[in-house]
N, C-alpha and C. Protein backbone atom coordinates (compact mmCIF):
# COMPACT_ATOMS: atom_id res chain seq x y z
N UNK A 1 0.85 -1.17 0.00
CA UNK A 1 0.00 0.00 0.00
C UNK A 1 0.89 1.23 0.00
N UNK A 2 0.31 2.28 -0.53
CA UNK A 2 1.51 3.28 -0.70
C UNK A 2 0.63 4.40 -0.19
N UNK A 3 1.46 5.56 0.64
CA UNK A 3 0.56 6.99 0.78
C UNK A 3 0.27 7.85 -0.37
N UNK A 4 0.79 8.71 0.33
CA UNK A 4 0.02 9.80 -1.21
C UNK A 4 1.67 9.97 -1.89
N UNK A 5 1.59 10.80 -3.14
CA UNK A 5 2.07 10.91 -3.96
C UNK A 5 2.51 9.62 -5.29
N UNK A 6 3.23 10.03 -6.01
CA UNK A 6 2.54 9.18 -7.17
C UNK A 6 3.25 7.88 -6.85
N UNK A 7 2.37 7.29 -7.71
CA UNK A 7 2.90 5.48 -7.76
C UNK A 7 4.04 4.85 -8.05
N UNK A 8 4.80 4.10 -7.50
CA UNK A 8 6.38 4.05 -8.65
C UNK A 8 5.93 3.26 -9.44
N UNK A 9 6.75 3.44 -10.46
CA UNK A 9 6.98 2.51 -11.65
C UNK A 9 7.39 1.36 -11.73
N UNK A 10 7.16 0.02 -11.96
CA UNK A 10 7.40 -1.09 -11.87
C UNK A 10 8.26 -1.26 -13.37
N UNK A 11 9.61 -1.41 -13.71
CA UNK A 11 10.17 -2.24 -14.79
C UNK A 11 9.31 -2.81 -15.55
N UNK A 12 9.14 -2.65 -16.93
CA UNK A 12 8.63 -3.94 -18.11
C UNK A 12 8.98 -4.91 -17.96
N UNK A 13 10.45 -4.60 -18.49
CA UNK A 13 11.10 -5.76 -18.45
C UNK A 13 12.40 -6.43 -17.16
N UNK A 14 11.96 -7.46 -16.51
CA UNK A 14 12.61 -7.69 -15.90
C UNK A 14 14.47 -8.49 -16.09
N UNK A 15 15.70 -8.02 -15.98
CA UNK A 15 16.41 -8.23 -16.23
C UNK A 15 17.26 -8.85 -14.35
N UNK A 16 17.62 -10.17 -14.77
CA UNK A 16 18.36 -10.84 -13.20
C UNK A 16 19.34 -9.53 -13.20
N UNK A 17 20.32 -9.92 -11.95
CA UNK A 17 21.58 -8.94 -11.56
C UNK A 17 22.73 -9.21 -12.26
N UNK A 18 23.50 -8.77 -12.69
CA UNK A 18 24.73 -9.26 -13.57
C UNK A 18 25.74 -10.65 -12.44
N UNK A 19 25.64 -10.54 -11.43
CA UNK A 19 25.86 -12.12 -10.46
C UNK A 19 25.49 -13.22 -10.83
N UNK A 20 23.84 -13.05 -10.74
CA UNK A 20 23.11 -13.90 -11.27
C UNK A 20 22.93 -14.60 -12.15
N UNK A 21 23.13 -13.63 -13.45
CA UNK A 21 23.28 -14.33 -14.76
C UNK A 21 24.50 -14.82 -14.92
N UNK A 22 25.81 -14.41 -14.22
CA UNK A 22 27.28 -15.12 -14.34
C UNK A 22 27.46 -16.10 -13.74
N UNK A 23 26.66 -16.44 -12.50
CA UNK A 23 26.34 -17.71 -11.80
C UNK A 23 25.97 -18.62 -12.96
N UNK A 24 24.85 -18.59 -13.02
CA UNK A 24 24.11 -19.28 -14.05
C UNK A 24 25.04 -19.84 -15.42
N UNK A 25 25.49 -18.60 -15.77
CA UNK A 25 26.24 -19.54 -17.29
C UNK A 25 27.54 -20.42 -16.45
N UNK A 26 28.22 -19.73 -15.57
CA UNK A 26 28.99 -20.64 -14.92
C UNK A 26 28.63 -21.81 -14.77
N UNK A 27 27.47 -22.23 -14.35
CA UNK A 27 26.62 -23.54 -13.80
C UNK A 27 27.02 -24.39 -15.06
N UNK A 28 25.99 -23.96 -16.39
CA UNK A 28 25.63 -24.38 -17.40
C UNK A 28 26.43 -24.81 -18.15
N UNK A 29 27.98 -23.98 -17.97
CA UNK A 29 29.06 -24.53 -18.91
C UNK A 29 29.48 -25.46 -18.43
N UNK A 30 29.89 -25.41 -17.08
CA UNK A 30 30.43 -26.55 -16.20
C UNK A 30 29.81 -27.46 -16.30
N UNK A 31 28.05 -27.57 -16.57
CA UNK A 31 27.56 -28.57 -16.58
C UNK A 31 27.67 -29.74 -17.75
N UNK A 32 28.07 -28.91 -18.92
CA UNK A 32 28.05 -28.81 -20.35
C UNK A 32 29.32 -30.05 -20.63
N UNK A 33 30.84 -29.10 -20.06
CA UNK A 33 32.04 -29.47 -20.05
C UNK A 33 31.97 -30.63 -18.85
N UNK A 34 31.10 -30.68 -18.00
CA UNK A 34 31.40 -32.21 -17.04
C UNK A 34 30.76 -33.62 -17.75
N UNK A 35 30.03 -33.11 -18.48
CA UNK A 35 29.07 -34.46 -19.21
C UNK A 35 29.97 -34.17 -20.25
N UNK A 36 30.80 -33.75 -20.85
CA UNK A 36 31.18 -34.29 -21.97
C UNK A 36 30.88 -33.95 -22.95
N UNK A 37 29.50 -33.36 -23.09
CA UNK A 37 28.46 -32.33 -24.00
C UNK A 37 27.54 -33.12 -23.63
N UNK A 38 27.07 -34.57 -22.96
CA UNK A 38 25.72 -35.05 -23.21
C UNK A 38 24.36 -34.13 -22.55
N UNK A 39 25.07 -32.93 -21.64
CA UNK A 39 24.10 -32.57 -21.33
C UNK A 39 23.83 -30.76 -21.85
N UNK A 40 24.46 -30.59 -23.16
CA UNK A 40 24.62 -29.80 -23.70
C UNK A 40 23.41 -29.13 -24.19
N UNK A 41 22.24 -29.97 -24.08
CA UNK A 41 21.15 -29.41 -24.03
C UNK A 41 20.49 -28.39 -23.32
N UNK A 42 20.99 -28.82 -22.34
CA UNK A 42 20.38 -27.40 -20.27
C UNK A 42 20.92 -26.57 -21.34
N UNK A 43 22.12 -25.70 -21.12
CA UNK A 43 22.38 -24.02 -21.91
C UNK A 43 21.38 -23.72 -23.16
N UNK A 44 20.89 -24.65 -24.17
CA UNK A 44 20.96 -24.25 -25.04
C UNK A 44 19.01 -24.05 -24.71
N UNK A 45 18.54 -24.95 -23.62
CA UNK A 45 16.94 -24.98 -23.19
C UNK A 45 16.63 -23.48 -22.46
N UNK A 46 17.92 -22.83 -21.82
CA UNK A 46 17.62 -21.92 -21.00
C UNK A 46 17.75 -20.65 -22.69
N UNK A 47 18.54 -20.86 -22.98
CA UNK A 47 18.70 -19.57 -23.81
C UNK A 47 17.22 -19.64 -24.89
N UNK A 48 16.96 -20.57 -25.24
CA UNK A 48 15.60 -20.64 -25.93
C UNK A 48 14.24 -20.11 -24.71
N UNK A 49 14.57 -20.56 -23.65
CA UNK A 49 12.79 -19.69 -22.68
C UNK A 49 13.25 -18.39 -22.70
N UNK A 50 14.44 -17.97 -22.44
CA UNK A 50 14.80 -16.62 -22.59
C UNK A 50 14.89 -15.57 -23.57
N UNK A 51 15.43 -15.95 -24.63
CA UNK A 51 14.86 -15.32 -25.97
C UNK A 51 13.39 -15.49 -26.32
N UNK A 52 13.59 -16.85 -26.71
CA UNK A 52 12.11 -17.25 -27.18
C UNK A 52 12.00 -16.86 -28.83
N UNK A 53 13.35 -17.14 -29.52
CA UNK A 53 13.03 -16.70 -30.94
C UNK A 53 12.88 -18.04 -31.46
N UNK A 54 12.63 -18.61 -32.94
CA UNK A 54 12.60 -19.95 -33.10
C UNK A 54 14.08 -20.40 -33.27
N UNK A 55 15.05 -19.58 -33.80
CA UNK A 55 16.40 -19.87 -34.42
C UNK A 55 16.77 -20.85 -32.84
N UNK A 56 16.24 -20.34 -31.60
CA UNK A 56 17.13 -21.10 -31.01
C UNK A 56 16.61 -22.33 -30.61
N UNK A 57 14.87 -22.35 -30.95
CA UNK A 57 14.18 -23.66 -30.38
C UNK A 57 14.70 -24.49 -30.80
N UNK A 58 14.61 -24.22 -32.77
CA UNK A 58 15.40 -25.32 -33.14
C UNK A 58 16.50 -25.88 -32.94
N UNK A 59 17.15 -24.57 -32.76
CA UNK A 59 18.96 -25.53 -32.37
C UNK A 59 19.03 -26.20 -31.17
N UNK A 60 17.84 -26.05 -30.20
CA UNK A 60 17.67 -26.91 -29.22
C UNK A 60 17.37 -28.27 -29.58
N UNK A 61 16.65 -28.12 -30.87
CA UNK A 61 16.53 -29.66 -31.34
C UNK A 61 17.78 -30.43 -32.18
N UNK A 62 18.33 -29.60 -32.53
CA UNK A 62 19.28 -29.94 -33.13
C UNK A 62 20.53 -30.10 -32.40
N UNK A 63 20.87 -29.70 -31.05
CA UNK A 63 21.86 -30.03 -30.23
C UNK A 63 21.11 -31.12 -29.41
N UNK A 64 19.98 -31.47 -29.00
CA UNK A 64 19.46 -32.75 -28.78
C UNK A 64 19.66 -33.82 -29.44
N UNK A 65 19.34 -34.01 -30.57
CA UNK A 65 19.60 -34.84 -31.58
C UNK A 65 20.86 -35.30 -31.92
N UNK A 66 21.75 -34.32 -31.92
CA UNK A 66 23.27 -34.67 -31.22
C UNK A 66 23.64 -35.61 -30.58
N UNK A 67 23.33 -34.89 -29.01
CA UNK A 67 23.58 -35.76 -27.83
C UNK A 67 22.65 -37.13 -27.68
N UNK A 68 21.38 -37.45 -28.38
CA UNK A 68 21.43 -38.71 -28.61
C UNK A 68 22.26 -39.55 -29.45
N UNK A 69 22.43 -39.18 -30.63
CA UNK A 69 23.42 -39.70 -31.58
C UNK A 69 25.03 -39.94 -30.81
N UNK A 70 25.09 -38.74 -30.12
CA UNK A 70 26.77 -39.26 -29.43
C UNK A 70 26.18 -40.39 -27.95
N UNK A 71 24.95 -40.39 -27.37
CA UNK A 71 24.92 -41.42 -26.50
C UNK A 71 24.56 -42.68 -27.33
N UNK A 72 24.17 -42.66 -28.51
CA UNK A 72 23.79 -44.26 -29.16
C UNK A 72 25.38 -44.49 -29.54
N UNK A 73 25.89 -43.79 -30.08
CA UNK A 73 27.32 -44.11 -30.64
C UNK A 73 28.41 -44.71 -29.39
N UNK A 74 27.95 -43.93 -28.12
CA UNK A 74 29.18 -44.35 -26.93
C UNK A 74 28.76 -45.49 -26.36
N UNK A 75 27.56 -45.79 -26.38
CA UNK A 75 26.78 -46.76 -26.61
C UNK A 75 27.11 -48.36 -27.08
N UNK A 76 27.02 -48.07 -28.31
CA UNK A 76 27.51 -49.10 -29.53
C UNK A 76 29.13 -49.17 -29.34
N UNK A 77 29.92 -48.64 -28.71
CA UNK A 77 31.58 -48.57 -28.83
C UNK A 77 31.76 -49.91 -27.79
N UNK A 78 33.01 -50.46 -28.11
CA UNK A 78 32.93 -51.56 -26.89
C UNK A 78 33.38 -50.99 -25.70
N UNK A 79 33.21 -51.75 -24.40
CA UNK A 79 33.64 -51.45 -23.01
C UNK A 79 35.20 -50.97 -22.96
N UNK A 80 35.64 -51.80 -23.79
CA UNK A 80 37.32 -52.01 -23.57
C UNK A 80 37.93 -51.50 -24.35
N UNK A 81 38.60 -50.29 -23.98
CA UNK A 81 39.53 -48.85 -24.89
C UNK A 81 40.03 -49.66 -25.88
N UNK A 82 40.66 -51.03 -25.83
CA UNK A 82 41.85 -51.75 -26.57
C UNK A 82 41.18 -52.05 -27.85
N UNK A 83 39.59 -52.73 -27.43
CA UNK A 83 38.92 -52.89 -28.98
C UNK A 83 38.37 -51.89 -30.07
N UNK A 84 38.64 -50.59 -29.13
CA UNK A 84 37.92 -49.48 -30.32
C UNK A 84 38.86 -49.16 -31.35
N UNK A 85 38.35 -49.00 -32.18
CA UNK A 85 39.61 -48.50 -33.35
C UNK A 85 40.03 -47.01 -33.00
N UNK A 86 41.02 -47.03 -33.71
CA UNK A 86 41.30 -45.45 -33.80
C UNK A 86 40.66 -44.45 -34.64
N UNK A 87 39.80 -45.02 -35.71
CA UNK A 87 38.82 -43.86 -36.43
C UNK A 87 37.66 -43.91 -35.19
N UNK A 88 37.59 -44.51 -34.58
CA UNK A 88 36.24 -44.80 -33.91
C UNK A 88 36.34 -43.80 -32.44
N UNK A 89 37.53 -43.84 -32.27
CA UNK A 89 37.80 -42.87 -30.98
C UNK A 89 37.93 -41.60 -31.41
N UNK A 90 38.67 -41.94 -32.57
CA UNK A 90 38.94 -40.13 -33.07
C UNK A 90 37.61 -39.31 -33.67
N UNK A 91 36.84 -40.48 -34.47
CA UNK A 91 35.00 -40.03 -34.64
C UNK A 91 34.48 -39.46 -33.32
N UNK A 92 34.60 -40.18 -31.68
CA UNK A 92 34.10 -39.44 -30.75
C UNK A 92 34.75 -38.75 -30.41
N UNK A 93 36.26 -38.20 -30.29
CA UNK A 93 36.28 -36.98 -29.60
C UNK A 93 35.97 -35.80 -30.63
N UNK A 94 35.82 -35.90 -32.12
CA UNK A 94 35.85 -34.46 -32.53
C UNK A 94 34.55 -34.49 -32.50
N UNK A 95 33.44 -35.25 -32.28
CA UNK A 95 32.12 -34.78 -32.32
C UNK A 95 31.63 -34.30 -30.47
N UNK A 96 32.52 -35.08 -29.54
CA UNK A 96 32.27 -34.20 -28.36
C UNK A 96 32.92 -32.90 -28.19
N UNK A 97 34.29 -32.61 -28.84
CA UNK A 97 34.28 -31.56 -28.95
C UNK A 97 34.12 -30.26 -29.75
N UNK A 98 33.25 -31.13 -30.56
CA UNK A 98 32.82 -29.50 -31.54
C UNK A 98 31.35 -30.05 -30.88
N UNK A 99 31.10 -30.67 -30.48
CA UNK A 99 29.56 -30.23 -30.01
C UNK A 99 29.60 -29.31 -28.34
N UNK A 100 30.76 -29.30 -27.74
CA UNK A 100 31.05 -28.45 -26.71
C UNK A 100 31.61 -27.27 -27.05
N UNK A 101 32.27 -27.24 -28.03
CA UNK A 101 32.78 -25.77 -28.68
C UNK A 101 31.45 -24.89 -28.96
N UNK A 102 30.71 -26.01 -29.85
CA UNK A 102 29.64 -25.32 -30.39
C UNK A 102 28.70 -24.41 -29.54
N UNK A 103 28.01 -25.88 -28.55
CA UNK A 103 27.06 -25.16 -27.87
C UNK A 103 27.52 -23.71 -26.71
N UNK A 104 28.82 -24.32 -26.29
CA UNK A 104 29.05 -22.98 -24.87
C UNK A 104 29.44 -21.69 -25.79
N UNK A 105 30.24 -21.37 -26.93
CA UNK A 105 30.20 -20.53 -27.34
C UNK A 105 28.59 -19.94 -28.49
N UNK A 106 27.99 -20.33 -28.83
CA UNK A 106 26.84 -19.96 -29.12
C UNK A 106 26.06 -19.64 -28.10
N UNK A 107 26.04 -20.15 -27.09
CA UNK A 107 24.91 -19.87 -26.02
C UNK A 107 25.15 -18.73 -24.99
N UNK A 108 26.96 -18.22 -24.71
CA UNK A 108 27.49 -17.11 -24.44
C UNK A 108 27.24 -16.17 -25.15
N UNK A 109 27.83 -16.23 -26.38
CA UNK A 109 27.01 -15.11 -27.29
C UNK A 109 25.51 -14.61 -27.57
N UNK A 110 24.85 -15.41 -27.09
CA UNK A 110 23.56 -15.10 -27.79
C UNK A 110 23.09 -15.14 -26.30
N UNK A 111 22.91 -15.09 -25.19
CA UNK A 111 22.57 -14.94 -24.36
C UNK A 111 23.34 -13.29 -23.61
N UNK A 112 24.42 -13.28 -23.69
CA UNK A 112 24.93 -11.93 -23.47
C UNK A 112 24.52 -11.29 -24.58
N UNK A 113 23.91 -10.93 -25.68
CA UNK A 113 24.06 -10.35 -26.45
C UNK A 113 22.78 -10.02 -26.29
N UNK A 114 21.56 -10.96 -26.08
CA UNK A 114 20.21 -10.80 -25.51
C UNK A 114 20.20 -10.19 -24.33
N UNK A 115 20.98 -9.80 -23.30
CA UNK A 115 20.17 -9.01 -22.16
C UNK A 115 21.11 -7.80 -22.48
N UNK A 116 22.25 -7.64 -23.18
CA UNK A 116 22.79 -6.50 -23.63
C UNK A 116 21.80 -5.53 -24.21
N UNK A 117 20.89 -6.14 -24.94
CA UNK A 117 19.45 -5.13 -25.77
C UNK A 117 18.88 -4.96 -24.74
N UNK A 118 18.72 -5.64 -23.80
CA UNK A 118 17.73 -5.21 -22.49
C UNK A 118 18.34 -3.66 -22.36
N UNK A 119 19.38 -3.70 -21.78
CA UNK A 119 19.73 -2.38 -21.27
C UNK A 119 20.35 -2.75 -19.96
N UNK A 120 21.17 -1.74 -19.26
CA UNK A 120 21.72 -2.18 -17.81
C UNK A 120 20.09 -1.93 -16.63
N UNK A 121 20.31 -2.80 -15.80
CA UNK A 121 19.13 -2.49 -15.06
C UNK A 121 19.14 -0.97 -13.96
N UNK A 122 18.14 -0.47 -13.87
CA UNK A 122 17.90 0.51 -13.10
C UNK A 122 18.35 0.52 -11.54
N UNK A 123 19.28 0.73 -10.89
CA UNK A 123 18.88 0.68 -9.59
C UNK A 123 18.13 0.45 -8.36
N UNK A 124 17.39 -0.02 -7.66
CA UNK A 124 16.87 0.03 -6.70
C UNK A 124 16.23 0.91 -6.16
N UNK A 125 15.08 1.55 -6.50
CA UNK A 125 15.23 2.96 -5.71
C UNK A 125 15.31 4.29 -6.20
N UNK A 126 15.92 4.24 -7.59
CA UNK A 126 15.87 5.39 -8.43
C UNK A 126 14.18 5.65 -9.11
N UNK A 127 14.04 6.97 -8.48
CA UNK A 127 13.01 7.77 -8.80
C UNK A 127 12.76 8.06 -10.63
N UNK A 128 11.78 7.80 -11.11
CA UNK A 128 11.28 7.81 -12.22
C UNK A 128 10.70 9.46 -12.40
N UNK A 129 11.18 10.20 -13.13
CA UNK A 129 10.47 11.20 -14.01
C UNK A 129 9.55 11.19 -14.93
N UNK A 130 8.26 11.35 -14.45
CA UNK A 130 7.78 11.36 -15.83
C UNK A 130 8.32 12.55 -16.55
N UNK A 131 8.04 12.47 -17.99
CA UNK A 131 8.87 13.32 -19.30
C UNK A 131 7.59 14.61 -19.06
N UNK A 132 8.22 16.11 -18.90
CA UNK A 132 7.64 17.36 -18.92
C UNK A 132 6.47 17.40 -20.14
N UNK A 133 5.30 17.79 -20.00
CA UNK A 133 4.12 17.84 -21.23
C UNK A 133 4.96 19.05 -22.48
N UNK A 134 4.90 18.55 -23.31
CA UNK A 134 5.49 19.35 -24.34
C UNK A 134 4.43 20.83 -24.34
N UNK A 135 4.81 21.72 -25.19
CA UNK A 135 3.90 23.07 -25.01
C UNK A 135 2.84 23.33 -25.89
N UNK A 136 2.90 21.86 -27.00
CA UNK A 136 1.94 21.82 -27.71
C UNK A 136 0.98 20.86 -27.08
N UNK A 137 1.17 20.04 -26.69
CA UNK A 137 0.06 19.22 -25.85
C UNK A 137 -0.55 20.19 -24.75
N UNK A 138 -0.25 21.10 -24.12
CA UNK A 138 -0.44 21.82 -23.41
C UNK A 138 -1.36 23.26 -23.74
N UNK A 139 -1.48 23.49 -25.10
CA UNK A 139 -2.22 24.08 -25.59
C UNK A 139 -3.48 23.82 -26.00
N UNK A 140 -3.32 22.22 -26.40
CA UNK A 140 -4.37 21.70 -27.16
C UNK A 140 -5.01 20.66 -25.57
N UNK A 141 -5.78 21.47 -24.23
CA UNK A 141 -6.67 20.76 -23.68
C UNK A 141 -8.06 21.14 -23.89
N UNK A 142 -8.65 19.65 -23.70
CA UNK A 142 -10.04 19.60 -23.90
C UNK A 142 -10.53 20.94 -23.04
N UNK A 143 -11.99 21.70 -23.45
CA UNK A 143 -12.25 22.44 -23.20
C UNK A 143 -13.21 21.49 -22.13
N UNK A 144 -13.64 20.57 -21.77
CA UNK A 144 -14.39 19.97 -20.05
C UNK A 144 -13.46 20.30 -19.40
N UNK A 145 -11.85 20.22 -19.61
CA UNK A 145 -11.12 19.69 -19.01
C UNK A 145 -10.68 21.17 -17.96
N UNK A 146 -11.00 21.94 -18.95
CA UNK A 146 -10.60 23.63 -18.24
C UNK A 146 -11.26 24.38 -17.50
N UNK A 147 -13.06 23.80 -17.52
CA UNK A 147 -13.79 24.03 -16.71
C UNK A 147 -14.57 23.28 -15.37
N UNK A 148 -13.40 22.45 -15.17
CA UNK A 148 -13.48 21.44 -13.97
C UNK A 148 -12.88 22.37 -12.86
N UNK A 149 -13.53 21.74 -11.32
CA UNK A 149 -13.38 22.56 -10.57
C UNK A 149 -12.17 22.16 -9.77
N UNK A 150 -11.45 22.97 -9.19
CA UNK A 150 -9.66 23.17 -8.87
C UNK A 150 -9.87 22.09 -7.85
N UNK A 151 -8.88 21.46 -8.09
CA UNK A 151 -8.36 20.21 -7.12
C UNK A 151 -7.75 21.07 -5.99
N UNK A 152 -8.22 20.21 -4.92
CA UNK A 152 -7.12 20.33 -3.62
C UNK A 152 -5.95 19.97 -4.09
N UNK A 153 -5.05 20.94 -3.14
CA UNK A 153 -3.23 20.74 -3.35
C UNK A 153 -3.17 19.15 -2.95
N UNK A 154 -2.25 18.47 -3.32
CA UNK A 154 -1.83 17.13 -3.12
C UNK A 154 -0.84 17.64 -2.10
N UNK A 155 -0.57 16.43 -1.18
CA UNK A 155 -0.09 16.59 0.55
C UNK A 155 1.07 16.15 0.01
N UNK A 156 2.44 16.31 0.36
CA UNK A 156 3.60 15.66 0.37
C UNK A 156 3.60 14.52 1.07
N UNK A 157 4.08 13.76 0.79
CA UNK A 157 4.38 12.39 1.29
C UNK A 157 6.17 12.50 2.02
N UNK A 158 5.83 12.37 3.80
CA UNK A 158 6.29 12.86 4.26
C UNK A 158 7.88 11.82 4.78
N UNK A 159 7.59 10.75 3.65
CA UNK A 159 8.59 9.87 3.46
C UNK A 159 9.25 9.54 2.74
N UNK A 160 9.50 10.46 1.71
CA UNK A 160 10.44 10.63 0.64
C UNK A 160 11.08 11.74 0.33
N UNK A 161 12.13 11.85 0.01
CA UNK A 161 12.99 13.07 -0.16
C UNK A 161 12.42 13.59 -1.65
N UNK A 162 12.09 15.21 -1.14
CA UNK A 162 11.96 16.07 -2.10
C UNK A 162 12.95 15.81 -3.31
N UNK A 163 12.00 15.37 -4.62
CA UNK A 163 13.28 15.24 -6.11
C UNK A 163 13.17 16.58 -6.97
N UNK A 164 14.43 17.19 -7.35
CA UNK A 164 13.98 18.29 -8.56
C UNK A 164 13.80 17.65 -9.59
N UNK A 165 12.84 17.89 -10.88
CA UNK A 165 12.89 17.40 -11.98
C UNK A 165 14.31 17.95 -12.77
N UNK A 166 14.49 17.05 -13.89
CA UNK A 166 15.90 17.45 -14.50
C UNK A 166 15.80 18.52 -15.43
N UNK A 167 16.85 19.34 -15.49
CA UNK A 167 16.59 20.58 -16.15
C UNK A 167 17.08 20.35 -17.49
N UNK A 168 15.84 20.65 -18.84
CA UNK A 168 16.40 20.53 -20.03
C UNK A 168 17.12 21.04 -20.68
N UNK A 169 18.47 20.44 -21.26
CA UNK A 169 19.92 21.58 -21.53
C UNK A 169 18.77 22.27 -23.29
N UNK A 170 19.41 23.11 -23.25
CA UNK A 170 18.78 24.27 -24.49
C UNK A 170 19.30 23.37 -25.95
N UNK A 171 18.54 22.74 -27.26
CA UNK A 171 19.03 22.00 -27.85
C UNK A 171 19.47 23.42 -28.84
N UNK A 172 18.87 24.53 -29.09
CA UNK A 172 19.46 24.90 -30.17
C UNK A 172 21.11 25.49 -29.88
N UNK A 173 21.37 26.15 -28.82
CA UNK A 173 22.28 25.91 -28.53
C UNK A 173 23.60 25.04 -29.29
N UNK A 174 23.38 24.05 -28.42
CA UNK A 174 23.86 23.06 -29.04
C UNK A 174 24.04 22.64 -30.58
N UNK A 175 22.80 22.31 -31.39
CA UNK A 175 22.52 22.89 -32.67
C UNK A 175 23.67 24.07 -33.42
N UNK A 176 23.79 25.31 -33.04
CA UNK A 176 24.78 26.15 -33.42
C UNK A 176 25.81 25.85 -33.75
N UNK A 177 26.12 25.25 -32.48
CA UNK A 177 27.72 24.70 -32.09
C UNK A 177 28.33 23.43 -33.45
N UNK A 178 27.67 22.79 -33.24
CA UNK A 178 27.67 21.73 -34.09
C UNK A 178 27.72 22.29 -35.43
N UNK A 179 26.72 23.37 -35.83
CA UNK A 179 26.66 23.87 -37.32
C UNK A 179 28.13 24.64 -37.48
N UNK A 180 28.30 25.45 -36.25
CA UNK A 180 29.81 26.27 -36.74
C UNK A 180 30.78 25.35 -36.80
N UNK A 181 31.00 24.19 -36.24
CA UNK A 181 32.26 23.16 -35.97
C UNK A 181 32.15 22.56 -37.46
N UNK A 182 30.95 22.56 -38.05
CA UNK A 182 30.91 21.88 -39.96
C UNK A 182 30.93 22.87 -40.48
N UNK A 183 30.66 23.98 -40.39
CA UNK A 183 31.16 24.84 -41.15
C UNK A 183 32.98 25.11 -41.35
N UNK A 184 33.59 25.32 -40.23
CA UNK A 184 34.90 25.54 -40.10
C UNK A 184 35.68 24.05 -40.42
N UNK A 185 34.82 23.35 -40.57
CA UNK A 185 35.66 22.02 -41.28
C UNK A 185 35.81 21.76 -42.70
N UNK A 186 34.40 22.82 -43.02
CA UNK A 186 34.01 22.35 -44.67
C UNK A 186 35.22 23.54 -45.10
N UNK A 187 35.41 24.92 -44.18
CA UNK A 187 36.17 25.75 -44.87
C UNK A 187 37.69 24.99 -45.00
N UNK A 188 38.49 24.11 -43.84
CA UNK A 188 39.42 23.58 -44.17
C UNK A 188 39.97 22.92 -44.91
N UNK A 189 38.83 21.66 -45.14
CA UNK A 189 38.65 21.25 -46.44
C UNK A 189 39.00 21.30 -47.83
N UNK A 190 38.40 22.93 -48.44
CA UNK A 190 38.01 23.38 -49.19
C UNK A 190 39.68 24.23 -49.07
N UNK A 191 40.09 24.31 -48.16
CA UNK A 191 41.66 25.10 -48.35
C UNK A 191 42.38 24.10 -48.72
N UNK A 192 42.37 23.19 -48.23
CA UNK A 192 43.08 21.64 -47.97
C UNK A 192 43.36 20.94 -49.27
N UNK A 193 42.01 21.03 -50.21
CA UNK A 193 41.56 20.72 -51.63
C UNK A 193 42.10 22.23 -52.32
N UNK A 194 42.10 22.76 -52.47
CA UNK A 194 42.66 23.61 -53.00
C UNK A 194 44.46 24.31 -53.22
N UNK A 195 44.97 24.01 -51.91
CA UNK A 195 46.32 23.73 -51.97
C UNK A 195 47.27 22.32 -52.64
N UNK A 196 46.63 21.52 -52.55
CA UNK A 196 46.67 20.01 -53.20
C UNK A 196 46.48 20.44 -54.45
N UNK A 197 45.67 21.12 -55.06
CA UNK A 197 45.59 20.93 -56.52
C UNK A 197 46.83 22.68 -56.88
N UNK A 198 46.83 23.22 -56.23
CA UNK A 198 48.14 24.30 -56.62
C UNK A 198 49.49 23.30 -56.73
N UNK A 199 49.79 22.64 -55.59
CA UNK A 199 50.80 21.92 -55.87
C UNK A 199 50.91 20.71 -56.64
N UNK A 200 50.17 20.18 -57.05
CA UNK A 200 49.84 19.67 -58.29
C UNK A 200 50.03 20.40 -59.56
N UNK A 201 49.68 21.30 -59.62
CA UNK A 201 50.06 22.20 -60.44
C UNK A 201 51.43 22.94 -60.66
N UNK A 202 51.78 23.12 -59.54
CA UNK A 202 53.34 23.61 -60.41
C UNK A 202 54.29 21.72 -60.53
């Protein structure tokens, strides 16, 4: 329940703590690299609920399909190192390890790269501004709206520290600046190109 003044803002989107998510892939690789890849599936199940695009459902099926194929194959190999051949050993390690190359570096990338678009998360506690009414919205109110009768002052809420809103820096300003800094570049330029072709000339 909250007193008076306005409501906070609850996040859209919820993003874990940067701990959290480094825990986690920690887990997942380790889990990845202790099976050998057979369980190379977990990273690649979490990064698919988390995106949720199809590119990765499928490759969830497709790194499944894998790790059955490498458990029917370790499977079918005999018990005893001495009877396997050497294409037969060398067939399983490059398919456990490009199926461990594969999945932990795809699933690092595309999982950091997915909460990177999120954005860094907000703080705890940091006060939300709403954005100042522009001066054209401010012109254009409904005419009910102007002949409604004056609200009581709203009470401070005597448990939060007074916030100033942020003061908007002047864009044309700025604007100027920028135009004289291309101007005085285009004039250098244009000296720059012009001395080049004198000395070219003699």
């Amino acid at each position: 329940m909250h007193g008076y003044g306005p409501m906070p803002q609850q996040p859209t989107t919820s993003r874990p703590s940067p701990a959290t998510l480094t825990t986690v892939r920690v887990i997942l690789v380790a889990l990845t690299v202790l099976s050998c890849g057979l369980l190379g599936w977990a990273p690649m199940l979490r990064l698919a609920i988390v995106t949720r695009r199809p590119r990765d459902w499928f490759l969830l099926v497709v790194v499944l399909a894998l790790n059955i194929g490498l458990f029917v194959f370790i499977m079918a190999t005999p018990d005893d190192p001495d009877q396997m051949s050497d294409a037969a050993a060398l067939f399983m390690m490059l398919w456990i390890l490009g199926l461990l190359a594969g999945v932990i570096t795809y699933y690092l990338y595309a999982e950091i790269r997915h909460y990177n678009t999120l954005g860094a998360p907000a703080p705890y506690g940091t006060p939300v501004h709403p954005a100042p009414p522009l001066p054209y919205q401010q012109q254009h109110i409904a005419p009910h709206q102007q002949h409604q009768q004056p609200q009581q002052p709203q009470q401070p809420n005597p448990y939060t520290a007074p916030t100033t809103p942020p003061t908007p820096t002047p864009a044309p300003q700025r604007l100027d600046q920028v135009r004289a800094e291309l101007d005085e570049l285009s004039d250098y330029l244009r000296k720059e190109n012009k001395d080049s072709r004198d000395g070219e000339g003699r």
